[in-house]
N, C-alpha and C. Protein backbone atom coordinates (compact mmCIF):
# COMPACT_ATOMS: atom_id res chain seq x y z
N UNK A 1 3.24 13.96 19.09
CA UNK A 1 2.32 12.90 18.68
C UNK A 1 1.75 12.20 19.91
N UNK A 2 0.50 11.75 19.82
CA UNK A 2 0.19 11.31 20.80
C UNK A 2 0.27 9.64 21.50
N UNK A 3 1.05 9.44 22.24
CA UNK A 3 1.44 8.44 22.76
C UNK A 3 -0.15 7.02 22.28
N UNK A 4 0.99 6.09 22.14
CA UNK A 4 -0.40 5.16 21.66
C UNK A 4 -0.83 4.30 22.72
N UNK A 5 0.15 4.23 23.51
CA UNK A 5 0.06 3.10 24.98
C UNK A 5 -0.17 3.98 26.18
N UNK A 6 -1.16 3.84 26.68
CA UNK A 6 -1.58 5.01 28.03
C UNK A 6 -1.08 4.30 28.89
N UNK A 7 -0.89 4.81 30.14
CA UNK A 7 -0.23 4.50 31.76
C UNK A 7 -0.64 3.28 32.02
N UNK A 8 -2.28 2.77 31.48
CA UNK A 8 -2.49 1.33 31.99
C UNK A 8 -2.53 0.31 31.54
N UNK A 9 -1.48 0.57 30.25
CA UNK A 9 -1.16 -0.61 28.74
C UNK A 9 -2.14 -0.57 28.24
N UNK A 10 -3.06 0.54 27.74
CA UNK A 10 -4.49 0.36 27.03
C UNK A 10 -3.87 1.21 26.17
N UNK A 11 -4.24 0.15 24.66
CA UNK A 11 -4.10 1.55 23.25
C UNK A 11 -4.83 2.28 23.34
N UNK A 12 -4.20 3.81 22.89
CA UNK A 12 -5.03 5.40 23.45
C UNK A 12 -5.62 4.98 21.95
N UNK A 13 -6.73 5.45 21.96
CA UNK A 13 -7.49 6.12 20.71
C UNK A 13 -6.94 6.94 19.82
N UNK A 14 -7.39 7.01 18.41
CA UNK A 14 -6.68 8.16 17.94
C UNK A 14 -7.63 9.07 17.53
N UNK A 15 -7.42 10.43 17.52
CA UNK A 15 -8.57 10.88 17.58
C UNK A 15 -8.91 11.63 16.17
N UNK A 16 -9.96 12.09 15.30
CA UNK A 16 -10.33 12.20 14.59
C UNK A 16 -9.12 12.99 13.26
N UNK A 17 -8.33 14.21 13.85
CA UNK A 17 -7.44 14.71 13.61
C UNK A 17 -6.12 13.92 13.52
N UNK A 18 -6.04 12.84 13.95
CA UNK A 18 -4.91 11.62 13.50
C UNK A 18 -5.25 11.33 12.78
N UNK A 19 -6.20 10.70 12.65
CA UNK A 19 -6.64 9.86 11.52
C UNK A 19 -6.56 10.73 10.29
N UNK A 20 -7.14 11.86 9.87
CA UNK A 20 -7.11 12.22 9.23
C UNK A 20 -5.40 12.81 8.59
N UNK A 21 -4.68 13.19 9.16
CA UNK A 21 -3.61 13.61 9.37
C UNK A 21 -2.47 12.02 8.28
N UNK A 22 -2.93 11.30 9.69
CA UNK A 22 -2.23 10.09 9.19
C UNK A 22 -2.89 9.18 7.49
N UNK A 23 -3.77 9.54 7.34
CA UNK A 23 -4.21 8.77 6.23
C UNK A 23 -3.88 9.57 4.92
N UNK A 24 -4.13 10.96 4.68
CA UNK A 24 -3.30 11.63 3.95
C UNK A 24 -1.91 11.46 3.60
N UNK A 25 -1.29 11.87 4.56
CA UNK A 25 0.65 11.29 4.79
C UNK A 25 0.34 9.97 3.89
N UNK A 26 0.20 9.06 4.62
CA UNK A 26 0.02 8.12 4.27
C UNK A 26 -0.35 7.38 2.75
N UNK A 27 -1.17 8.05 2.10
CA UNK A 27 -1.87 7.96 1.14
C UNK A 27 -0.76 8.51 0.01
N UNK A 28 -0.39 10.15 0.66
CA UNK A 28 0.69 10.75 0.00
C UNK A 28 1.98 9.87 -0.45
N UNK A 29 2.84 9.35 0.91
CA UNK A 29 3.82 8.52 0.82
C UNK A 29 3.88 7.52 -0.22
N UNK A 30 2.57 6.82 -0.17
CA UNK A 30 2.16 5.99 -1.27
C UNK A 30 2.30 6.27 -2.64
N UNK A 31 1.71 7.37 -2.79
CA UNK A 31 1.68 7.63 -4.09
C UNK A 31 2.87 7.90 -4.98
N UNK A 32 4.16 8.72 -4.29
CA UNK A 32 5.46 8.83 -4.58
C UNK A 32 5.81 7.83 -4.71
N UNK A 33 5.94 6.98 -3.99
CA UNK A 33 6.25 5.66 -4.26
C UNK A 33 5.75 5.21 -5.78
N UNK A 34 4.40 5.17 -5.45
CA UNK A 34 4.30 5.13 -7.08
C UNK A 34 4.92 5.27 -8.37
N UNK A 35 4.53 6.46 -8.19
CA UNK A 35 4.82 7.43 -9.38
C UNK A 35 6.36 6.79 -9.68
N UNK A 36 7.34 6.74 -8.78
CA UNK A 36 9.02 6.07 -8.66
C UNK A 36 8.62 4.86 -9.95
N UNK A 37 7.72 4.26 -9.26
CA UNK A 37 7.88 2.74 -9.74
C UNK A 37 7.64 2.86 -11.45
N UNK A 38 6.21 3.54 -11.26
CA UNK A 38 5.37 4.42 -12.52
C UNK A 38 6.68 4.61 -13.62
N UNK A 39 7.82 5.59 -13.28
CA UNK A 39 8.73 6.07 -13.89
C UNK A 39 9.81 5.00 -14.36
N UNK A 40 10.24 4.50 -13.40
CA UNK A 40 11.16 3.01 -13.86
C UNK A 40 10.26 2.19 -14.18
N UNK A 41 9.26 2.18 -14.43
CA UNK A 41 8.32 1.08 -15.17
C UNK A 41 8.69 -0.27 -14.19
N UNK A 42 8.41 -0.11 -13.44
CA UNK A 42 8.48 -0.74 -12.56
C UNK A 42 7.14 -2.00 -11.59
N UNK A 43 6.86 -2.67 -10.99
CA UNK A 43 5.55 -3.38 -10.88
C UNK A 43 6.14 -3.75 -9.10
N UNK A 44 4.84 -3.86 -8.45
CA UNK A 44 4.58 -4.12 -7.02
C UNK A 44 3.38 -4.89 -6.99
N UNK A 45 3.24 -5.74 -5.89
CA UNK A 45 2.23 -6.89 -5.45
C UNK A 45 0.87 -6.05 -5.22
N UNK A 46 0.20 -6.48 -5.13
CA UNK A 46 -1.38 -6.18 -4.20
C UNK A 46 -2.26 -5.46 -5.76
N UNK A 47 -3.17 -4.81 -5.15
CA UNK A 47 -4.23 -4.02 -6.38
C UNK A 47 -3.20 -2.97 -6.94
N UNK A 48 -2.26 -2.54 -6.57
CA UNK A 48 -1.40 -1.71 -7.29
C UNK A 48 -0.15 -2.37 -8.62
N UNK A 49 -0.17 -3.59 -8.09
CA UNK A 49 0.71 -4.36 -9.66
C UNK A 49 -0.46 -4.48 -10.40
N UNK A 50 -1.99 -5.00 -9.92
CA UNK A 50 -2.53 -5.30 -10.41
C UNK A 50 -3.26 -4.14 -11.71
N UNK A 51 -2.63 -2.94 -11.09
CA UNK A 51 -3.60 -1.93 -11.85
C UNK A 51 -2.04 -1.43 -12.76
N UNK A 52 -0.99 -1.73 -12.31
CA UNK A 52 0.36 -1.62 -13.10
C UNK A 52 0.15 -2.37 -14.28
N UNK A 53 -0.01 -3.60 -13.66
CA UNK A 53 -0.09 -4.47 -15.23
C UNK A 53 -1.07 -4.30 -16.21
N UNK A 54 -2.38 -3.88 -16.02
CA UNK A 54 -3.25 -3.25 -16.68
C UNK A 54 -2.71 -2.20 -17.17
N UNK A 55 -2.27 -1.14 -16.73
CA UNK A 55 -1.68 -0.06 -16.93
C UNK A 55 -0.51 -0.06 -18.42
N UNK A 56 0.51 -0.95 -17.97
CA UNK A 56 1.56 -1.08 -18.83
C UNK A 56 0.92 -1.84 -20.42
N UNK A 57 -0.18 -2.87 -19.90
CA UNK A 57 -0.96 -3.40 -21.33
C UNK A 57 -1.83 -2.96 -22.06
N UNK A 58 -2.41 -1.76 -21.07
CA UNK A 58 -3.48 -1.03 -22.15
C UNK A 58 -3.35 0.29 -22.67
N UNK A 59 -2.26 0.87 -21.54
CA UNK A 59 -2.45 2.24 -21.89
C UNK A 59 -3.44 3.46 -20.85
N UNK A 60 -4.05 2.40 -20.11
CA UNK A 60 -5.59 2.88 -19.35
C UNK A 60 -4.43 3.99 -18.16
N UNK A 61 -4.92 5.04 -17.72
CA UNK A 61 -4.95 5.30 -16.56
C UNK A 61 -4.71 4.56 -15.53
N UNK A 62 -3.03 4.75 -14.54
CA UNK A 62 -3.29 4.11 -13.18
C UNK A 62 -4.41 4.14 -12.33
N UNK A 63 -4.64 5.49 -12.11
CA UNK A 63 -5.84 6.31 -11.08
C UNK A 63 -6.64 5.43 -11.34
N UNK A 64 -7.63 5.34 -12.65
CA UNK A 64 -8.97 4.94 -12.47
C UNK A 64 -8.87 3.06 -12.49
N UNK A 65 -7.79 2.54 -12.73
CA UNK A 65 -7.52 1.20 -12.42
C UNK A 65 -7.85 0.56 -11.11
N UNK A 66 -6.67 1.54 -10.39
CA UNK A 66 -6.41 1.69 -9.56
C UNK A 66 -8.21 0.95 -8.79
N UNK A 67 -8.69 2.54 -9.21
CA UNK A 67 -9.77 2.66 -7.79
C UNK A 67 -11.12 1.31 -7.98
N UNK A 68 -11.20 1.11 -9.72
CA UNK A 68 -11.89 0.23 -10.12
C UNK A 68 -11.62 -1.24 -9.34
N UNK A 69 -10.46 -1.57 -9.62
CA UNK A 69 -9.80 -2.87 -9.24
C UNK A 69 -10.50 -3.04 -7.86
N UNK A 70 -10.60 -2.27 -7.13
CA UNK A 70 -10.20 -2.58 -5.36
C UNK A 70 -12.10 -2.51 -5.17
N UNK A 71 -12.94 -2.18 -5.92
CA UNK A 71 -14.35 -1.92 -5.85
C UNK A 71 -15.20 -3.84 -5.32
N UNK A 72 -15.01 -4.77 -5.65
CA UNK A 72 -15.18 -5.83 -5.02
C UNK A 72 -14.70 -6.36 -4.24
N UNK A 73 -13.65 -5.51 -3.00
CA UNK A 73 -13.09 -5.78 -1.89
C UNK A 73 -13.64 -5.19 -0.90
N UNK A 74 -14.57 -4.32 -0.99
CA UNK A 74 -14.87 -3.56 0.11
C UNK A 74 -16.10 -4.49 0.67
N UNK A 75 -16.61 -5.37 0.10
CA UNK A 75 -17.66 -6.42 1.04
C UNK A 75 -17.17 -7.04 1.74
N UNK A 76 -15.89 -7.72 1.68
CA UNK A 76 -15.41 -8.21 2.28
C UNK A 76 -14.86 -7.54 3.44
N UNK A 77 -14.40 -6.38 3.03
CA UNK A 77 -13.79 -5.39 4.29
C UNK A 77 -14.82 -4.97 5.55
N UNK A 78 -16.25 -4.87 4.87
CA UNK A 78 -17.34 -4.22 5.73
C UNK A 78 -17.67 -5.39 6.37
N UNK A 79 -17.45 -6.67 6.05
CA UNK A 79 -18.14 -8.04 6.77
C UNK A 79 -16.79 -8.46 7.97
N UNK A 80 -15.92 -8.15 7.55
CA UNK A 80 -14.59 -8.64 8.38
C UNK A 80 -13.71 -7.65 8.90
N UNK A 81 -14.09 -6.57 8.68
CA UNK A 81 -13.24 -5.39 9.38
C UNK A 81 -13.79 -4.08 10.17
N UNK A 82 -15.23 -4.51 9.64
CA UNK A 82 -15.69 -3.44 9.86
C UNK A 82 -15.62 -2.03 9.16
N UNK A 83 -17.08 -1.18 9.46
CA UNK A 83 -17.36 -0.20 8.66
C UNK A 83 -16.54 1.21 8.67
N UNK A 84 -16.23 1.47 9.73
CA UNK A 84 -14.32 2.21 10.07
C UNK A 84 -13.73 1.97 8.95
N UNK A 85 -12.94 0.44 8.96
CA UNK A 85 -12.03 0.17 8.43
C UNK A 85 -12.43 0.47 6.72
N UNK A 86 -13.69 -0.06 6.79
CA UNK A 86 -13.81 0.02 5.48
C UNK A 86 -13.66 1.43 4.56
N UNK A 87 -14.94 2.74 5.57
CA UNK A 87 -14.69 3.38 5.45
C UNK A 87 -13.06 4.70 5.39
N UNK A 88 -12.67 4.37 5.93
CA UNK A 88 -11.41 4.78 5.81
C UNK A 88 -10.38 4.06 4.54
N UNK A 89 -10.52 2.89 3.97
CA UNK A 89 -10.04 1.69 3.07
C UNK A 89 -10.50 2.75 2.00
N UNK A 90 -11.96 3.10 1.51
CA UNK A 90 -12.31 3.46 0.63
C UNK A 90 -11.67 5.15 0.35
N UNK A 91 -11.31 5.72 1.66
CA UNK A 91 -10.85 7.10 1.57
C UNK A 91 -9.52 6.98 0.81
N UNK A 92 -8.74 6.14 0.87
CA UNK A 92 -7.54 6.01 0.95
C UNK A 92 -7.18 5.52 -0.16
N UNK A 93 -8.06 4.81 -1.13
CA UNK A 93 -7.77 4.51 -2.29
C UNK A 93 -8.24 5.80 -2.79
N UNK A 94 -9.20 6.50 -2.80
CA UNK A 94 -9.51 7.30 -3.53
C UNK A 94 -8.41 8.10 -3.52
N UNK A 95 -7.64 8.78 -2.25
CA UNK A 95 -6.90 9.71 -2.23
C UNK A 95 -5.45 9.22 -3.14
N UNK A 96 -5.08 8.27 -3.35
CA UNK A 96 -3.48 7.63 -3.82
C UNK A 96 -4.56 7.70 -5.96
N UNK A 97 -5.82 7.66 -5.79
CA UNK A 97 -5.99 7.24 -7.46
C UNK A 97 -6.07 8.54 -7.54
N UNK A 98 -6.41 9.58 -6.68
CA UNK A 98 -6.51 11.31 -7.28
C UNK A 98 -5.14 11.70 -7.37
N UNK A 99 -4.05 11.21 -6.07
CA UNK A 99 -2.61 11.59 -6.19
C UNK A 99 -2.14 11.66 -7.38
N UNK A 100 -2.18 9.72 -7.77
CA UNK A 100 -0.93 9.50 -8.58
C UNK A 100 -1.53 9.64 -10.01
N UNK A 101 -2.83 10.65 -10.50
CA UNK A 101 -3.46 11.90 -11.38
C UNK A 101 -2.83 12.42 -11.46
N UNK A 102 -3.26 13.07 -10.16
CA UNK A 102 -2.51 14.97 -10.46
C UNK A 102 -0.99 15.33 -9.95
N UNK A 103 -0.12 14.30 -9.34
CA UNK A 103 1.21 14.89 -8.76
C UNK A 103 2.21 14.87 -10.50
N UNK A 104 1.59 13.77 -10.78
CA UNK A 104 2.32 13.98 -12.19
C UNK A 104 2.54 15.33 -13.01
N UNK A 105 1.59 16.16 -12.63
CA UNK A 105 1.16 17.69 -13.46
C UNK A 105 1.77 18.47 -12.59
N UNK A 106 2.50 18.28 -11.51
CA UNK A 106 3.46 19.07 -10.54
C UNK A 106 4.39 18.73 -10.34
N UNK A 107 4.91 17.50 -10.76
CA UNK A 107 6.33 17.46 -10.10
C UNK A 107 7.08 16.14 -11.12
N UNK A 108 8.12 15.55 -11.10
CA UNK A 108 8.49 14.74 -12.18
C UNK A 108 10.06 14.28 -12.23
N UNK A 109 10.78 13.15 -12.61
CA UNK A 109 11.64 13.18 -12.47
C UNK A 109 12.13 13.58 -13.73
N UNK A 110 13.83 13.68 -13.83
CA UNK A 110 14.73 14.14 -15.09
C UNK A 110 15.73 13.24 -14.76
N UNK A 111 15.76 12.53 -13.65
CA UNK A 111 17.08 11.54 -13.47
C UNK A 111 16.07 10.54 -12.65
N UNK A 112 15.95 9.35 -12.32
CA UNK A 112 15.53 8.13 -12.04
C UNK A 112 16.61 6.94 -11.90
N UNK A 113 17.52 6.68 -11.44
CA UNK A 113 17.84 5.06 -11.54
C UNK A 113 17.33 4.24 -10.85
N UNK A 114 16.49 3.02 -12.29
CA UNK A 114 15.68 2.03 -11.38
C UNK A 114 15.95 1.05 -10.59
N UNK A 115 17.33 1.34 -9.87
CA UNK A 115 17.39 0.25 -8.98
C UNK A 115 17.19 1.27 -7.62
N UNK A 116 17.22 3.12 -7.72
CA UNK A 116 17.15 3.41 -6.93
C UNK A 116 15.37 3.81 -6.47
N UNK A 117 14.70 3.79 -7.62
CA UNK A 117 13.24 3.58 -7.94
C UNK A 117 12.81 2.42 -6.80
N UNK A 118 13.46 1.11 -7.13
CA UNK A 118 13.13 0.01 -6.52
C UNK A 118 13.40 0.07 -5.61
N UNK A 119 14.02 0.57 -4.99
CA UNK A 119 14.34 0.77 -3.12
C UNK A 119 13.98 1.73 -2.86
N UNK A 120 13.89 3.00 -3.14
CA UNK A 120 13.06 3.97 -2.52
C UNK A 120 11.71 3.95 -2.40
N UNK A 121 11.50 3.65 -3.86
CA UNK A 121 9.75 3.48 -3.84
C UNK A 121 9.64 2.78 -2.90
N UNK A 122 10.03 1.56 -3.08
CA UNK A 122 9.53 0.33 -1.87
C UNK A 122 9.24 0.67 -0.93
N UNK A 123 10.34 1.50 -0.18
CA UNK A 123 10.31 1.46 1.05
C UNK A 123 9.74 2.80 1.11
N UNK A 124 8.78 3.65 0.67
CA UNK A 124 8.16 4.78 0.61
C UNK A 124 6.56 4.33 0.80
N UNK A 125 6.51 3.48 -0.44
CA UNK A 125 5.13 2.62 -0.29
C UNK A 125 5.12 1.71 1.10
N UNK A 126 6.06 0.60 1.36
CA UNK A 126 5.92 0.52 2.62
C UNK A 126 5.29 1.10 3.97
N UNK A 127 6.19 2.58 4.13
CA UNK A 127 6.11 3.45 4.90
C UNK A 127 4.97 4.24 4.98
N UNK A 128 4.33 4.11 3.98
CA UNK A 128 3.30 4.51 3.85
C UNK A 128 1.77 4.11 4.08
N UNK A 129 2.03 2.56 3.88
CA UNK A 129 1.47 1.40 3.75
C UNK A 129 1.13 1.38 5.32
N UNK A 130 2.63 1.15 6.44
CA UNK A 130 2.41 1.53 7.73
C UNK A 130 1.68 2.57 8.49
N UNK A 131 1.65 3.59 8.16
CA UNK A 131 0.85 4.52 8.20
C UNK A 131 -0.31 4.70 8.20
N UNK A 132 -0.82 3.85 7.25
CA UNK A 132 -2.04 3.31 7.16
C UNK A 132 -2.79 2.69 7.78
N UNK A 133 -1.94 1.38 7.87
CA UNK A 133 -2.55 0.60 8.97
C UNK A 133 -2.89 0.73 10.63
N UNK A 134 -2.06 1.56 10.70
CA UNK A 134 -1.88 2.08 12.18
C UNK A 134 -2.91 2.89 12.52
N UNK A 135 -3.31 3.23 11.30
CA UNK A 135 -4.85 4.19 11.75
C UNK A 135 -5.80 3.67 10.90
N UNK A 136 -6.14 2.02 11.08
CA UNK A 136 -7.26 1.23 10.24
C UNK A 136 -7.89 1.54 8.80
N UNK A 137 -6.46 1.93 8.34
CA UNK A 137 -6.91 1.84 6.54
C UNK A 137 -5.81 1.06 6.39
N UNK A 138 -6.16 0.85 4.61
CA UNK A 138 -5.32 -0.15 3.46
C UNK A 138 -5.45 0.50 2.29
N UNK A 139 -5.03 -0.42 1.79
CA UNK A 139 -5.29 -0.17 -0.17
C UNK A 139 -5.82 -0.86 -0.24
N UNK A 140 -6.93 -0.96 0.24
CA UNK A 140 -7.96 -2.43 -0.05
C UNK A 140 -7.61 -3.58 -1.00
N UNK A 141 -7.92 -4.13 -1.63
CA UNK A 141 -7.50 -5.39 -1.83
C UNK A 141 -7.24 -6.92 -1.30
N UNK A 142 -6.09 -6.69 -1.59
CA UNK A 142 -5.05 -7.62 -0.92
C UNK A 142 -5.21 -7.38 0.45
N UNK A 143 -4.36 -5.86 0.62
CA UNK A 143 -4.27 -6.05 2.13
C UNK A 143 -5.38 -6.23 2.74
N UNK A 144 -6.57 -5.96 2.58
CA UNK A 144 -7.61 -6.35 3.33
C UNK A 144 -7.60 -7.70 3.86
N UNK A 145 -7.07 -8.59 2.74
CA UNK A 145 -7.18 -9.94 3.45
C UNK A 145 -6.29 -9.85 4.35
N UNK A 146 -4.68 -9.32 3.84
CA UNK A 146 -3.91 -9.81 4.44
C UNK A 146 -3.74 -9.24 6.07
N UNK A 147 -4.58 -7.95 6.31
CA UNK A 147 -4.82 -7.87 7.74
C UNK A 147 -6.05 -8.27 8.14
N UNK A 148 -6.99 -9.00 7.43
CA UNK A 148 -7.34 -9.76 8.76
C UNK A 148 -7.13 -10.91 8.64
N UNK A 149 -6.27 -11.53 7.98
CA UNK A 149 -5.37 -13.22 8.43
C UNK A 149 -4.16 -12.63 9.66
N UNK A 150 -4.19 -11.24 9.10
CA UNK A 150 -3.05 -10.86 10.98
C UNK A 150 -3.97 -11.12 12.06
N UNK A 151 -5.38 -10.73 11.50
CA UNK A 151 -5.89 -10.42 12.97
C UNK A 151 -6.61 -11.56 13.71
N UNK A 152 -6.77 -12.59 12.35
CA UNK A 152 -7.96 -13.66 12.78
C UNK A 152 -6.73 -14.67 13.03
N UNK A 153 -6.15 -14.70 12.98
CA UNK A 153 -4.60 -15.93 12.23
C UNK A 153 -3.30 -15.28 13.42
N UNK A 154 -2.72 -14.40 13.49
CA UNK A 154 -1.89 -13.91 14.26
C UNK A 154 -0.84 -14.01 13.20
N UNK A 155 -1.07 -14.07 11.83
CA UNK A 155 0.36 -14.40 11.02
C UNK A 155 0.67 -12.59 10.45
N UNK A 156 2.01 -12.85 9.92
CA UNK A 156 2.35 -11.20 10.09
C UNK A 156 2.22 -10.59 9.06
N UNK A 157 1.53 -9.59 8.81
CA UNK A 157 1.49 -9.26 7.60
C UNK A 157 2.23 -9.08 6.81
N UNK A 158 3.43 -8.58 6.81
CA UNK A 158 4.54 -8.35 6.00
C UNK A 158 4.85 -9.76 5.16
N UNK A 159 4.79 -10.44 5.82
CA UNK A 159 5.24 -12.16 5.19
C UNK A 159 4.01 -12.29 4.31
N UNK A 160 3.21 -12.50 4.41
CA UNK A 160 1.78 -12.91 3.89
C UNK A 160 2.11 -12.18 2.60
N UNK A 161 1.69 -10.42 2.86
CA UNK A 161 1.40 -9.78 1.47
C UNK A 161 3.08 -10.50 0.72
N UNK A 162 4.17 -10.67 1.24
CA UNK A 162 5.37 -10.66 0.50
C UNK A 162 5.35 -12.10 -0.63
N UNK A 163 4.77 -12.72 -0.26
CA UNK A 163 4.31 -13.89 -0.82
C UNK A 163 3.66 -13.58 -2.18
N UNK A 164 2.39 -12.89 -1.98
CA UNK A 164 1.07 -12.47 -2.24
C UNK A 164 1.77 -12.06 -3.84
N UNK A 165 2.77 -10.79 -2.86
CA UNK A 165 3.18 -10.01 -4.05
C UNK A 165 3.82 -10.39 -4.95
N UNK A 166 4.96 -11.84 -4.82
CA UNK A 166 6.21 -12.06 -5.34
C UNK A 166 5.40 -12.60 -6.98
N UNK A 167 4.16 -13.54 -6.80
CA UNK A 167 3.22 -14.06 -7.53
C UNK A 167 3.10 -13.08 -8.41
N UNK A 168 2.37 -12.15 -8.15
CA UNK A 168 1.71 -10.85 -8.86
C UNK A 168 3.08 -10.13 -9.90
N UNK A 169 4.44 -9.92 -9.09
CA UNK A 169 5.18 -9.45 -9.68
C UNK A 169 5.91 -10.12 -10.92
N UNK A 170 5.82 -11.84 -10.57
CA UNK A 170 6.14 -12.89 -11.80
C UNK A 170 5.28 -12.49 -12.89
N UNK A 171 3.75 -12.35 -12.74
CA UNK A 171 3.46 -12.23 -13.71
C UNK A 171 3.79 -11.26 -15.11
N UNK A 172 4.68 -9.73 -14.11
CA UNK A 172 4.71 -8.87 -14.88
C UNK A 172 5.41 -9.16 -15.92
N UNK A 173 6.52 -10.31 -16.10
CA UNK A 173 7.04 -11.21 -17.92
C UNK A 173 6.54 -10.66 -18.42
N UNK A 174 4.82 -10.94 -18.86
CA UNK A 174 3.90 -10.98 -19.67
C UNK A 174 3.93 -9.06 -20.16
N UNK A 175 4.75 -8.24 -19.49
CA UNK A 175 4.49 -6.71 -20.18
C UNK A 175 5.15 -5.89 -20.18
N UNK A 176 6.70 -6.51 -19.27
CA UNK A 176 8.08 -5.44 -19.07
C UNK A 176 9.00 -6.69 -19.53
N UNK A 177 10.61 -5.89 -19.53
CA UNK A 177 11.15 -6.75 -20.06
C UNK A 177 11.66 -7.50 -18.49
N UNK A 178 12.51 -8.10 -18.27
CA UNK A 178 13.05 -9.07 -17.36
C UNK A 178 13.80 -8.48 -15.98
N UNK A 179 15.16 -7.62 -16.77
CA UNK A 179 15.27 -6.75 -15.89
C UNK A 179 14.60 -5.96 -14.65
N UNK A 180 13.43 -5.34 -15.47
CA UNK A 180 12.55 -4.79 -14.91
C UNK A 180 11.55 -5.36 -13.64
N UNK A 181 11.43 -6.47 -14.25
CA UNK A 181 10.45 -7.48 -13.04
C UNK A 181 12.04 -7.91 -12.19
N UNK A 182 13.06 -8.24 -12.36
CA UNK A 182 13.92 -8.70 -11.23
C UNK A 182 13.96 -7.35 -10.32
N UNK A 183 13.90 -6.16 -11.00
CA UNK A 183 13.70 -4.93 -9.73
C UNK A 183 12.43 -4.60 -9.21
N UNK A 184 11.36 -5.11 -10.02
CA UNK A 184 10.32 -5.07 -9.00
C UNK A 184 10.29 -6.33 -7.96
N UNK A 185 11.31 -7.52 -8.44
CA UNK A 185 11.16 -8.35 -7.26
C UNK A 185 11.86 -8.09 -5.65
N UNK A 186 13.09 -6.61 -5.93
CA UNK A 186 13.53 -6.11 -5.15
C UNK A 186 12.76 -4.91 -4.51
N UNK A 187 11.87 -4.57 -5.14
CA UNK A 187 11.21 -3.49 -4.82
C UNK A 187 10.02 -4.33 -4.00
N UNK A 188 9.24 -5.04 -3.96
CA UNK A 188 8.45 -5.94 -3.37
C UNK A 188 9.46 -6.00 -1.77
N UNK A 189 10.45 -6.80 -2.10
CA UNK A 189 11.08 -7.12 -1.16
C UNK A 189 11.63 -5.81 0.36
N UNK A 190 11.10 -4.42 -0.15
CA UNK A 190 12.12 -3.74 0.28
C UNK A 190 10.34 -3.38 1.17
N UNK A 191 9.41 -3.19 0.35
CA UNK A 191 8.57 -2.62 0.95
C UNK A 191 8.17 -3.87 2.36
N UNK A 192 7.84 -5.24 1.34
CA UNK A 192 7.07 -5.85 2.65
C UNK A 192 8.17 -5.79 4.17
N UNK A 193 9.78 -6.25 4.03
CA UNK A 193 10.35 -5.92 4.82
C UNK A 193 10.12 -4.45 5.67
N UNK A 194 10.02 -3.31 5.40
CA UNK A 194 9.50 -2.33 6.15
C UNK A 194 8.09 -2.92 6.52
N UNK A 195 7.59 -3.45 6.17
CA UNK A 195 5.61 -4.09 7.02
C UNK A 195 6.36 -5.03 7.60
N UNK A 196 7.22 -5.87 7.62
CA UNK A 196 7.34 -7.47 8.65
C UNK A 196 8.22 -7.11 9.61
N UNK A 197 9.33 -5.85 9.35
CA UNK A 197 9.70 -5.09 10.86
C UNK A 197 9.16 -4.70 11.86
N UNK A 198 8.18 -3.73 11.04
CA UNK A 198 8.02 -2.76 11.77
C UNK A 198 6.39 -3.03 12.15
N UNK A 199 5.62 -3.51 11.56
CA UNK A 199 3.98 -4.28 11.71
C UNK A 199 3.80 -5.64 12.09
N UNK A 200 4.36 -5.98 13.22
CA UNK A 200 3.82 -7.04 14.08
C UNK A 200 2.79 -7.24 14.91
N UNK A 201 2.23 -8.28 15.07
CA UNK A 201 0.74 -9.00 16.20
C UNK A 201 1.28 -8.19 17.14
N UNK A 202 0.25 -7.31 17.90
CA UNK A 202 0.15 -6.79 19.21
C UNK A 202 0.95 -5.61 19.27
N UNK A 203 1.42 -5.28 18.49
CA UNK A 203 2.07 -4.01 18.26
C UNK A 203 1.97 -2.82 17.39
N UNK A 204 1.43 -2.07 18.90
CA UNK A 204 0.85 -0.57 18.43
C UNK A 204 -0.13 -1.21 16.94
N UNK A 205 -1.29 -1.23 17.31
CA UNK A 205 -2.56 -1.67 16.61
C UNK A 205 -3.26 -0.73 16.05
N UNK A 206 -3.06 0.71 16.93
CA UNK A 206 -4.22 1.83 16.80
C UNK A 206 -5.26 1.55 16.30
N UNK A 207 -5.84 0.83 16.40
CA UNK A 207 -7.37 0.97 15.63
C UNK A 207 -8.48 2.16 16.75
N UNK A 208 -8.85 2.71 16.17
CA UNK A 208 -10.30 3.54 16.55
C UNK A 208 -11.71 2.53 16.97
């Protein structure tokens, strides 16, 4: 992999084949995660509880929730992040609303325990989540804001979205039973902790 800090403390670029590389993975990671949560009926913060809770109340498709939801974030992304970011933001939802489609028609669980749902996923989506960012995408939304209050603000993202999310995940009362939302409040917890470790101000930024 290619080193991100060159000989004269300047972040190396990443070059077209990272990006691409990394946003897939990335996108991928995500979506397992999903699908985990998907299966334990499970709920997470950002445009993805948001398209959960839709999901669990209507019946609708995650995928096309999914990609709908996040469609009045991208002005904001192109005014404050730039057209990169954006562009890549928009790849990346698309790729996790085609995933968590079609992985279902390939692969599936027969055993699930949702407390192990809630920590794996988490920290899958997390990991994935990282991945992302490191090569200037998101799941638009949320995180859009919430990296650029990292970037304009210096506050960390992991804390911010964990907040963001804990809100989003209360609401889920209203469509799972109780249980269920106390493990998505662990599952919240598992992912933003992998972002507030490991995604700090000034560290390894990669942006293009």
């Amino acid at each position: 992999m290619k080193s991100d800090v060159g000989s004269m403390g300047k972040t190396t670029r990443h070059s077209l084949f990272d990006d691409v590389q990394g946003l897939v993975t990335g996108s991928l990671f995500v979506s397992l995660g999903v699908m985990m949560f998907g299966h334990a009926r499970l709920l997470t913060g950002g445009t993805v509880g948001l398209s959960f809770l839709g999901h669990y109340a209507s019946g609708a498709g995650f995928g096309v929730l999914f990609f709908v939801i996040n469609l009045p974030f991208y002005g904001l992304a192109w005014k404050k992040m730039g057209w990169r970011f954006t562009v890549k933001t928009f790849a990346c939802v698309g790729m996790v609303s085609v995933f968590t489609t079609v992985l279902p028609r390939w692969m599936g669980f027969s055993v699930l325990h949702p407390l192990l749902a809630a920590v794996a996923g988490g920290l899958l989506i997390g990991a994935g989540l990282l991945i992302l960012f490191r090569h200037q995408g998101s799941l638009g939304g949320l995180n859009i804001l919430v990296l650029y209050l990292q970037e304009r603000f210096g506050w960390r993202a992991g804390w911010v979205q964990m907040g963001l999310d804990v809100a989003i995940v209360g609401a889920g009362l209203t469509v799972v039973e109780w249980p269920r939302v106390g493990l998505s409040v662990l599952a919240a917890v598992a992912l933003n902790l992998a972002l507030a470790v490991n995604h700090r101000p000034g560290r390894y930024m990669g942006f293009s």
